[in-house]
Protein backbone atom coordinates (compact mmCIF):
# COMPACT_ATOMS: atom_id res chain seq x y z
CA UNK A 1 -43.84 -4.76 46.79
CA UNK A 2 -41.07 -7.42 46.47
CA UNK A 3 -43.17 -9.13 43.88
CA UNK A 4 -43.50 -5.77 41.98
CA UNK A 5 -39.66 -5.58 42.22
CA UNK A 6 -38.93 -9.05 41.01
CA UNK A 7 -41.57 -8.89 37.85
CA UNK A 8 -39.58 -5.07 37.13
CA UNK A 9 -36.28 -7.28 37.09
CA UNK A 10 -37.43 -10.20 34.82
CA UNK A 11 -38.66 -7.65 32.44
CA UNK A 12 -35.69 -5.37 32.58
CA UNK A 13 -33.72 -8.68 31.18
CA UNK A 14 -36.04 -9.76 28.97
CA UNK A 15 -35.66 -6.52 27.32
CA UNK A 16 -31.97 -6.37 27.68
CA UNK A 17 -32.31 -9.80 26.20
CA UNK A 18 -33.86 -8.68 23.04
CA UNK A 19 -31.87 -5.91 22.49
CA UNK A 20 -33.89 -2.86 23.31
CA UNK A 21 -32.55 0.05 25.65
CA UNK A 22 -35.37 1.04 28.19
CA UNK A 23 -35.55 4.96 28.69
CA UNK A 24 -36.72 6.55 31.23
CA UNK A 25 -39.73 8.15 30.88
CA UNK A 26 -40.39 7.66 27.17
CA UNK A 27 -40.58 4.49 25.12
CA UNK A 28 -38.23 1.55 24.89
CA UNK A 29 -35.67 1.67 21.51
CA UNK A 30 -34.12 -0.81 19.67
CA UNK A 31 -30.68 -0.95 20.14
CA UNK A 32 -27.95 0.26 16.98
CA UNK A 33 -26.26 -1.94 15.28
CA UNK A 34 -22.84 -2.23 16.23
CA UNK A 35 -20.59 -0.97 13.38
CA UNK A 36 -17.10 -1.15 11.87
CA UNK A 37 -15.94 2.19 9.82
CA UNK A 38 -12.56 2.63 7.76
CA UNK A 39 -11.82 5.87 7.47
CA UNK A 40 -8.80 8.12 5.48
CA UNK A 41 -6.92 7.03 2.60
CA UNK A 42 -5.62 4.57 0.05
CA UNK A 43 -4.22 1.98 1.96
CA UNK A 44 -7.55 1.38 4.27
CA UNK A 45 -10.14 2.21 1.30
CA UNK A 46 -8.92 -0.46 -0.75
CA UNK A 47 -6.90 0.92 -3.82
CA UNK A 48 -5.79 -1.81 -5.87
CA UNK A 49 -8.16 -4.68 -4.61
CA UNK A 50 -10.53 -4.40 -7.18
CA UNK A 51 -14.30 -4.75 -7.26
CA UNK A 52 -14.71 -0.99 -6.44
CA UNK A 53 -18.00 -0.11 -5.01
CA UNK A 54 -20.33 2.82 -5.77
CA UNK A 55 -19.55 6.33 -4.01
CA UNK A 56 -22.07 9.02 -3.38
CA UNK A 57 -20.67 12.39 -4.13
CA UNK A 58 -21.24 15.46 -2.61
CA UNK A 59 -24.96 16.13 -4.15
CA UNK A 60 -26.11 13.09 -2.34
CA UNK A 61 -25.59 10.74 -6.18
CA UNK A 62 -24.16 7.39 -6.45
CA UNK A 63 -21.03 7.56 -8.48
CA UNK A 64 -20.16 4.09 -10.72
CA UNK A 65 -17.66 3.59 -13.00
CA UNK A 66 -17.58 6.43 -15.10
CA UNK A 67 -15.24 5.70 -17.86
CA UNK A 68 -11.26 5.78 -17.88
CA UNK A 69 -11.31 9.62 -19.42
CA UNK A 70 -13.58 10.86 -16.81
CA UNK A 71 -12.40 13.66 -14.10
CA UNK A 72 -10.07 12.13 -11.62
CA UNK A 73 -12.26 14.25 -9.07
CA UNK A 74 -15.19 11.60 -9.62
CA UNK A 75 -16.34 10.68 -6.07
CA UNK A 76 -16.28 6.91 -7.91
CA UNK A 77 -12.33 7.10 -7.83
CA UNK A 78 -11.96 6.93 -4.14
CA UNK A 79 -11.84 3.01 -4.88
CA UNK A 80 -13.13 2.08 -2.18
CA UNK A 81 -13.25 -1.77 -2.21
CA UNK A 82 -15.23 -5.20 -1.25
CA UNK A 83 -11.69 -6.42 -0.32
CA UNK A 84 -10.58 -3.89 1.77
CA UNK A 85 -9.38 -4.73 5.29
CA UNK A 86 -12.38 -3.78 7.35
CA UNK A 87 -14.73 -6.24 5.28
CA UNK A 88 -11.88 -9.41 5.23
CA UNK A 89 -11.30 -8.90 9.17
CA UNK A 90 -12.77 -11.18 11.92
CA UNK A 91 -14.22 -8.57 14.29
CA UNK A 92 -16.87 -10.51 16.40
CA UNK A 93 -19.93 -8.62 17.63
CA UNK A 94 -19.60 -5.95 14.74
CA UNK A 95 -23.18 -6.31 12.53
CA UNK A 96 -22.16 -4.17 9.91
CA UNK A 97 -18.94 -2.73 8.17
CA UNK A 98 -18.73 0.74 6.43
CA UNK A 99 -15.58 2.11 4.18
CA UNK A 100 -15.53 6.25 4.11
CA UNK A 101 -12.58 6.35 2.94
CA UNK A 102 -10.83 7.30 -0.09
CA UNK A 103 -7.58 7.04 -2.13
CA UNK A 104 -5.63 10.05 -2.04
CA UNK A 105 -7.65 11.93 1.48
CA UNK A 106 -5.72 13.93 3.13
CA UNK A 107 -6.14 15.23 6.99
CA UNK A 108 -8.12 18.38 5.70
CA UNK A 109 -10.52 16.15 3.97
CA UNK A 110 -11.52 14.56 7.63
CA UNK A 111 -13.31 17.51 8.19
CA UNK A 112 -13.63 19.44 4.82
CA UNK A 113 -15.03 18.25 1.73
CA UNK A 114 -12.26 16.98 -0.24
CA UNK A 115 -13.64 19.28 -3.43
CA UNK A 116 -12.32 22.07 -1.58
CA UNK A 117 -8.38 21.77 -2.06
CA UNK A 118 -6.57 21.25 -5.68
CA UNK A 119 -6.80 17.20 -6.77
CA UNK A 120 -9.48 16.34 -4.62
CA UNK A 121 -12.88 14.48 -5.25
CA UNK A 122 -16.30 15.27 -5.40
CA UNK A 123 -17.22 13.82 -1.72
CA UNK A 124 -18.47 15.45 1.63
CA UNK A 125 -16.30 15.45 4.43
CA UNK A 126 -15.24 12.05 5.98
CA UNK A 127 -16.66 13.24 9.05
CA UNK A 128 -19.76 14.53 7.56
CA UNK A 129 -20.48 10.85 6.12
CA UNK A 130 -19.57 9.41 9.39
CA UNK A 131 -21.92 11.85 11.27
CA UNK A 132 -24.87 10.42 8.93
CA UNK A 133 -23.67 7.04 9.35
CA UNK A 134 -24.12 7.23 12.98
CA UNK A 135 -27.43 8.11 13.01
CA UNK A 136 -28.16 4.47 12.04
CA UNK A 137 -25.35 2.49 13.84
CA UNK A 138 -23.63 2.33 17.14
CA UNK A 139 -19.63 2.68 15.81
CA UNK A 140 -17.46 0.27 18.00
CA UNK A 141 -14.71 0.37 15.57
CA UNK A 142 -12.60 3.39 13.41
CA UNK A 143 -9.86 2.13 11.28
CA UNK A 144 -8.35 4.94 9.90
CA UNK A 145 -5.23 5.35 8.11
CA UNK A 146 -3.89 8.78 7.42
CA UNK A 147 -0.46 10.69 6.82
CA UNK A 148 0.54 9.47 4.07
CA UNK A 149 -1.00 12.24 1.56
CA UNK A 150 -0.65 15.69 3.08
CA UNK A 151 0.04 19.40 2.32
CA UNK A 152 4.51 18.61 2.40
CA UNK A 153 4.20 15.01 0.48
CA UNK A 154 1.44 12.76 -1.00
CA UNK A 155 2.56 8.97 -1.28
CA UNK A 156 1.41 8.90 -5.08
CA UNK A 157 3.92 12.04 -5.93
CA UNK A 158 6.76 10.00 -4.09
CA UNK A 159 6.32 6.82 -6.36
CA UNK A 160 6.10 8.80 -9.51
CA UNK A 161 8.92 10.42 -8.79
CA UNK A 162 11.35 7.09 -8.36
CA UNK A 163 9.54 5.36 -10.95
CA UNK A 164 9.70 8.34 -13.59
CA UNK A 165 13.07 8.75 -13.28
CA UNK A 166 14.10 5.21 -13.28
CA UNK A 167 12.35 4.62 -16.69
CA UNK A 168 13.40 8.14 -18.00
CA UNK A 169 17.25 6.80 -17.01
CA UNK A 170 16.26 3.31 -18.70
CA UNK A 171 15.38 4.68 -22.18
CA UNK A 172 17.02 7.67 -22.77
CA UNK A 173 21.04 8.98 -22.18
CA UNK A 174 21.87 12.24 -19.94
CA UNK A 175 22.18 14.18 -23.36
CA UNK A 176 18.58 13.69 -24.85
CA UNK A 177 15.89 15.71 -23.91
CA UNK A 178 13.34 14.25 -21.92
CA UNK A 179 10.04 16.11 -20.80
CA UNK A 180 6.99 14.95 -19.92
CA UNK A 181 3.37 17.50 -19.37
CA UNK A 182 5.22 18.38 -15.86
CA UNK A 183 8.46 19.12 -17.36
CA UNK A 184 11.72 17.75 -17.69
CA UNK A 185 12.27 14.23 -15.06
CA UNK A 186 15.70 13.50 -13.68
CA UNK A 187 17.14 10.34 -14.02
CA UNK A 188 18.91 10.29 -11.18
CA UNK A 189 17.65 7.91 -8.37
CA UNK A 190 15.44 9.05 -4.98
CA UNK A 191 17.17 10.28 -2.02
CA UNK A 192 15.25 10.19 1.23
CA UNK A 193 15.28 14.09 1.29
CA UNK A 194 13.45 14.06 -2.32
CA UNK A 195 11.00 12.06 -0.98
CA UNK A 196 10.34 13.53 2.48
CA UNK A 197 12.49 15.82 4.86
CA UNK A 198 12.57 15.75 8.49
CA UNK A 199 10.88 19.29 8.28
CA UNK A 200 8.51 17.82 6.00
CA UNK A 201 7.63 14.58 7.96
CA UNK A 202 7.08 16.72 11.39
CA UNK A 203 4.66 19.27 9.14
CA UNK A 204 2.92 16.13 8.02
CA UNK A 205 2.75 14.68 11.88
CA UNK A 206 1.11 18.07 13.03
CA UNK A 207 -1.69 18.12 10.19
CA UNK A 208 -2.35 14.06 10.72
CA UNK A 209 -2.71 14.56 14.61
CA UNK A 210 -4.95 17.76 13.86
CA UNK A 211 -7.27 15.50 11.86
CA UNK A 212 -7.12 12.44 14.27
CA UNK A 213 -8.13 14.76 17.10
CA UNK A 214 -11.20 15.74 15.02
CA UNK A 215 -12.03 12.03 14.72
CA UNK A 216 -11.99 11.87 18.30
CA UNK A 217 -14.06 15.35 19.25
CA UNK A 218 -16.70 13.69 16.24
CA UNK A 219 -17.25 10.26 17.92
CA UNK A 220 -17.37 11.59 21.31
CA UNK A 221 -20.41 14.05 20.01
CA UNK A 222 -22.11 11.40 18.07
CA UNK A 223 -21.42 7.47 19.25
CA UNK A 224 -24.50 6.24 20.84
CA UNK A 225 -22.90 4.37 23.58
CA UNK A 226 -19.42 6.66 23.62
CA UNK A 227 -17.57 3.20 23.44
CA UNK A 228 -15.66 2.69 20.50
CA UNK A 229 -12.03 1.48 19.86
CA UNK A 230 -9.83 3.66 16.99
CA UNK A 231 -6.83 1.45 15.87
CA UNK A 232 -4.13 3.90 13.92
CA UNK A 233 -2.60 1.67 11.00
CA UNK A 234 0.66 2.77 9.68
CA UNK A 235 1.86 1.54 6.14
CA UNK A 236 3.58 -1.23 4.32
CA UNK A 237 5.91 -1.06 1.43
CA UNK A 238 5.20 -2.57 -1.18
CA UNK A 239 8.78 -3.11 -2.27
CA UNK A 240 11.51 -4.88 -0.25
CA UNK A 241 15.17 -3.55 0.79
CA UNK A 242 16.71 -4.71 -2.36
CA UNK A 243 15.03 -6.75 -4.97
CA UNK A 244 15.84 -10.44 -6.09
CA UNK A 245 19.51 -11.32 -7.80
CA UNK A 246 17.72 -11.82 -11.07
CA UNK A 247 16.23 -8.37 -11.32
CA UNK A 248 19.66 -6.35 -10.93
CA UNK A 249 21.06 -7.01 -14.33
CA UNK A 250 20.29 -7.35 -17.93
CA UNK A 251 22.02 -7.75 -21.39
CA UNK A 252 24.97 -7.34 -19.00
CA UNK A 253 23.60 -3.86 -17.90
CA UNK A 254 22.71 -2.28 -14.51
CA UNK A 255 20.78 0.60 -13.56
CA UNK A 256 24.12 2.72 -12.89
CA UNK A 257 24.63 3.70 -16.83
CA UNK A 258 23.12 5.39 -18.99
CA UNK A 259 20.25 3.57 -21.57
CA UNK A 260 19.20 -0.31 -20.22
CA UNK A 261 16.25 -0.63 -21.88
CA UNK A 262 16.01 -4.44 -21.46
CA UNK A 263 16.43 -3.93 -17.67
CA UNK A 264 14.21 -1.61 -17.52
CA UNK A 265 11.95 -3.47 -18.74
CA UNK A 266 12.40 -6.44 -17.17
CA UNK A 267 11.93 -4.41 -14.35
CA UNK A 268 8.14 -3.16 -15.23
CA UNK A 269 7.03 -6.56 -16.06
CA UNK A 270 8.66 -7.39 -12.76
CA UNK A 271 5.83 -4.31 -10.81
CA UNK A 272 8.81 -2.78 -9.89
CA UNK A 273 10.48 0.11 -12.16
CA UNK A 274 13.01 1.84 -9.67
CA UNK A 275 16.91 2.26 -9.48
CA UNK A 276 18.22 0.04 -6.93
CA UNK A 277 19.88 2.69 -4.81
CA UNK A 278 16.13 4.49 -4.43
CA UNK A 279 15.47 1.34 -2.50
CA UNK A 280 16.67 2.25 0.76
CA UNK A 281 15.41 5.97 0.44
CA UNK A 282 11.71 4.52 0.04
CA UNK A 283 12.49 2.23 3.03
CA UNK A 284 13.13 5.44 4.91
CA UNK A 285 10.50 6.84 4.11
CA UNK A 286 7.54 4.25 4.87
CA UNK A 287 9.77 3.83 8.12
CA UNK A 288 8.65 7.67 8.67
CA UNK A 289 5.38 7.43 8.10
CA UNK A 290 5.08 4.81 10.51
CA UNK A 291 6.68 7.36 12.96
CA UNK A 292 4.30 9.91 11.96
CA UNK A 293 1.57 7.37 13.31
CA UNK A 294 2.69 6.48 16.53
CA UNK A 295 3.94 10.30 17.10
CA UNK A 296 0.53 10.86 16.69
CA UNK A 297 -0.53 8.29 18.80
CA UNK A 298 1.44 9.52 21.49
CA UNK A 299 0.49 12.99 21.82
CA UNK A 300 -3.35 11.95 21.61
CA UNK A 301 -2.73 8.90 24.20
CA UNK A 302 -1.15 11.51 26.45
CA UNK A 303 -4.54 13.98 25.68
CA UNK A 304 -7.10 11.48 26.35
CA UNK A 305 -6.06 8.83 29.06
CA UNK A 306 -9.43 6.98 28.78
CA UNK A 307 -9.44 6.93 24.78
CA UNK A 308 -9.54 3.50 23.63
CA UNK A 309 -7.08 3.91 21.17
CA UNK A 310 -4.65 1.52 19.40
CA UNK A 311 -1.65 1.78 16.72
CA UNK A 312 -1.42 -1.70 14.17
CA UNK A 313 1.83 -1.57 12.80
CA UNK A 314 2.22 -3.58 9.65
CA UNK A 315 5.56 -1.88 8.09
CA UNK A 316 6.43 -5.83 7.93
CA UNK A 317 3.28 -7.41 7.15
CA UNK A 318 4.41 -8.12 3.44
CA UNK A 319 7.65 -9.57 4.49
CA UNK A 320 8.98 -11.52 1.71
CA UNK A 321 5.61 -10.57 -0.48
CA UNK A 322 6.54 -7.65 -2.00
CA UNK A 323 7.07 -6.82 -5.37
CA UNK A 324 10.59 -8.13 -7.22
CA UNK A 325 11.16 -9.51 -3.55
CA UNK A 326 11.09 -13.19 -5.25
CA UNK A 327 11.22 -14.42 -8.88
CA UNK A 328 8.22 -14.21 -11.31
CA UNK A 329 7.25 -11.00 -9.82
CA UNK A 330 4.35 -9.75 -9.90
CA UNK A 331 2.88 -13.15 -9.11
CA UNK A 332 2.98 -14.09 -5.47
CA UNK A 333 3.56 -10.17 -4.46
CA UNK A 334 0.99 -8.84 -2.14
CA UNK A 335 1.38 -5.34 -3.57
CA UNK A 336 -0.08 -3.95 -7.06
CA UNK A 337 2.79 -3.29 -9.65
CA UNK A 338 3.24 -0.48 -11.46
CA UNK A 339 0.82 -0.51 -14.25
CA UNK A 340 0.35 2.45 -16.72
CA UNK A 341 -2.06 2.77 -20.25
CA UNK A 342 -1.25 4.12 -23.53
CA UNK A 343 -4.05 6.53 -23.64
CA UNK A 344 -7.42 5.91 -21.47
CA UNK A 345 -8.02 2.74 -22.97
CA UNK A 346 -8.63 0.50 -20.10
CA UNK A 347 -5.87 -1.89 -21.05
CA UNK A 348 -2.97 -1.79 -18.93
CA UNK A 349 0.66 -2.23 -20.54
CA UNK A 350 2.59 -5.18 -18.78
CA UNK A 351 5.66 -5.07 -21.02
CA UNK A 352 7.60 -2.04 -22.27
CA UNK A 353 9.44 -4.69 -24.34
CA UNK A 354 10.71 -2.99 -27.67
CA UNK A 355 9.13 0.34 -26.86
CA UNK A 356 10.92 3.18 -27.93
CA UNK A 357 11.45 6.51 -25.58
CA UNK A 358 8.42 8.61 -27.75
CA UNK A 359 5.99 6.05 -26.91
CA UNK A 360 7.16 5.46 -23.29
CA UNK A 361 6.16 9.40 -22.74
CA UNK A 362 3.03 8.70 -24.14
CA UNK A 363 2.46 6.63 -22.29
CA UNK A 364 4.23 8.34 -18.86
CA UNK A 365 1.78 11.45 -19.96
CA UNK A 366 -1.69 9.10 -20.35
CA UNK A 367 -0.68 8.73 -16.19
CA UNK A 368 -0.49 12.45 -15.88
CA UNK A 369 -3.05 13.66 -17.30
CA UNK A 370 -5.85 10.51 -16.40
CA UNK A 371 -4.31 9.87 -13.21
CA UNK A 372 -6.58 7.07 -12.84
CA UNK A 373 -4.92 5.14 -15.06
CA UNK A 374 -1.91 4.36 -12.97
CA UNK A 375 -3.56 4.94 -9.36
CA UNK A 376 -3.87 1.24 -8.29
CA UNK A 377 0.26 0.88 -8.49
CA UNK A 378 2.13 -0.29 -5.50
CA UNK A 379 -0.93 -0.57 -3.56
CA UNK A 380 -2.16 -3.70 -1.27
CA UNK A 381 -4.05 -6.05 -4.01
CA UNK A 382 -6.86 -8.39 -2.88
CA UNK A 383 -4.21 -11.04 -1.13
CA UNK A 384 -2.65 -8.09 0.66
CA UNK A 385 -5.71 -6.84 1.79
CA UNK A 386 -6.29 -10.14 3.36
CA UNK A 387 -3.29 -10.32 5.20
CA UNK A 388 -4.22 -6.58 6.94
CA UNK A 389 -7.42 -7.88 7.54
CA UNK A 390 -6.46 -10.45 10.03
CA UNK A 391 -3.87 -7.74 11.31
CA UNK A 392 -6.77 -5.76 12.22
CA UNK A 393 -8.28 -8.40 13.60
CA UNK A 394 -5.40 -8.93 16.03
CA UNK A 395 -5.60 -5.43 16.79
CA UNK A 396 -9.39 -5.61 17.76
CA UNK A 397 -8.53 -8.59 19.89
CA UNK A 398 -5.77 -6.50 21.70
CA UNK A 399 -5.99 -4.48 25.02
CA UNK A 400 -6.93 -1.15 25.16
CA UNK A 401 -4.26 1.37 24.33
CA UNK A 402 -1.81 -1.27 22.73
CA UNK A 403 0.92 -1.03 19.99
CA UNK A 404 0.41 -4.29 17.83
CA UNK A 405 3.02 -5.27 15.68
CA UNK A 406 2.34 -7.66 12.20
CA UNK A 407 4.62 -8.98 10.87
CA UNK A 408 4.64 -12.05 7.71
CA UNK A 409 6.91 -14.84 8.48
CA UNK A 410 9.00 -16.59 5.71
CA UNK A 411 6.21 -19.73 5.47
CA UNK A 412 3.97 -16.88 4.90
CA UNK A 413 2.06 -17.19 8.66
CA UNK A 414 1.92 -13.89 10.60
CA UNK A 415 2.86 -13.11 13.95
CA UNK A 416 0.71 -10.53 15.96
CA UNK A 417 1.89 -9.02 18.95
């Protein structure tokens, strides 16, 4: 009997060793492979990082490229890219990395095709695709990043704003008429209540934590060992306090009068067309969203004491990186500037130099109405995406139930902690 015993042991690890699970009663399956999975919006799928990958839409078809005057709604325009975090982090033991996300999500679309509210693209729920994805993988990791599009404020609204009325102040005086295919765009700067009010931000909080706890309910049902680690990433700016000296004047103009045309565009070539005094409103506001995370966090932590959850905070991971933070913005910025096109032509215009105000709302409108056109703007680009790739891989390395903190030194190294 002992011998019986000892063969049942060496074959028990032997089959441990080659990564089958032995059941009971039925035949021996191969183990999953493990899997990382980014899941909810912009800022996780990859917007402005380029080499955009293939979506499949809701009918179960691959959506590529499908031309700068396409729908918006294309599944193809959740950019979700090669460079995102989740493919640049160091994650040991993870086989295989998956990005659900997409630009723009918002909590409803964890759990409801996006198709089904006003804006949104032609994909199945996030949790749908994750349910499917699990089927084939063992999920270890969730990255998700969510709250910063919802039903009070989406993040792409709040930059238009600043950045339409900066460049409506730049090229045209308080008396001339100014309308673009939304109406008629203030030229005064951002205050943090335009952007988001407390209301607002604690509406937002509510929906986000609705959707995170759906996330959680999903994986519970579905991940084939039930252990899995979800790390909650709040958001970076991609624009700094107050920009550098050499971007607050020109042709011995400032943003405070009426008509600088040659600031303003300076200050597009620069990435970064926005009064100075919107600067700290916008601060604010990213400083709210990471609030809306870790709120969030808190009530969930407080749900599910055995969660393995975890909050990556990089509100200062593109410390002196961000756009018109140093001179010869854009280069060196970790953050896409504002580009726009005059008409869906696939060329983006990097100087407004000379332009009058007729074609500037051309060009304002081309945004409008092919939204795609403009969508990368002040968005993580391929180097930024870097950077919150090895902030998620300090968060994977941290303990259970931990608030990590990235931050970017001045020599550009990052502390983790």
């Amino acid at each position: 009997m002992r011998v019986l015993q000892r063969a049942a042991a060496v074959v028990m690890l032997l089959v441990s060793a080659a990564g089958i699970q032995a059941v009971q009663g039925g035949p021996a399956q191969a183990a999953l492979p493990t899997a990382a999975v980014a899941l909810g919006d912009s800022f996780v799928s990859g917007e402005g990082a380029g080499d955009y990958q293939p979506v499949v839409d809701a009918s179960g078809t691959a959506q590529a490229f499908p031309g700068w005057s396409a729908a918006n709604s294309n599944a193809y325009f959740c950019h979700r890219s090669a460079n995102a975090s989740v493919f640049t982090a160091s994650l040991p033991g993870i086989q295989q990395r998956f990005n659900l996300a997409c630009s723009g999500a918002q909590p409803a679309d964890i759990a409801t095709p996006a198709s089904a509210r006003p804006e949104g693209r032609t994909v199945a729920s996030q949790l749908d695709q994750l349910r499917t994805l699990a089927q084939t993988h063992d999920i270890d990791v969730v990255l998700v990043g969510l709250g910063s599009n919802n039903t009070q404020f989406t993040f792409g609204d709040v930059a238009t704003l600043c950045a339409n009325r900066f460049i409506a102040d730049a090229w045209t005086g308080w008396w001339e008429f100014w309308a673009y295919l939304k109406g008629e765009v203030p030229q005064r700067p951002c205050t943090a209540s335009d952007l988001a009010t407390d209301t607002e931000v604690a509406a937002a909080t509510t929906e986000t934590t609705a959707a995170l706890r759906q996330i959680l309910d999903t994986l519970a049902e579905i991940d084939a060992d039930g252990t899995h680690q979800v790390i909650l990433q709040t958001y970076t700016n991609p624009l700094p306090p107050d920009i550098a000296p050499q971007y607050h004047d020109e042709d011995g103009r400032t943003d405070t009068r009426d008509k600088f045309r040659a600031l303003g565009a300076e200050r597009y070539a620069a990435g970064c067309p926005i009064h100075r005094a919107s600067l700290a409103p916008g601060q604010v506001f990213s400083q709210n969203l990471g609030s809306l995370v870790k709120n969030a966090y808190a009530t969930l932590a407080a749900e599910r004491p055995a969660a393995d959850l975890r909050v990556l905070d990089v509100q200062r991971a593109f410390d002196g990186a961000r756009l018109c933070e140093n001179p010869d913005s854009p280069a060196g910025a970790l953050a896409t500037p504002v580009r726009v096109q005059d008409g869906p032509s696939g060329t983006f215009i990097t100087s407004l130099s000379g332009w009058d105000k007729i074609g500037i709302q051309r060009a304002a409108n081309t945004c409008v109405t092919y939204f795609q056109t403009c969508q990368e703007s002040w968005h993580p680009n391929a180097a930024g995406h870097t950077i919150l790739g090895q902030c998620l891989s300090g968060a994977f390395a941290a303990a259970p139930r931990a608030i990590v903190t990235c931050a970017r030194n001045a020599d550009g190294t990052l502390t983790i902690s």
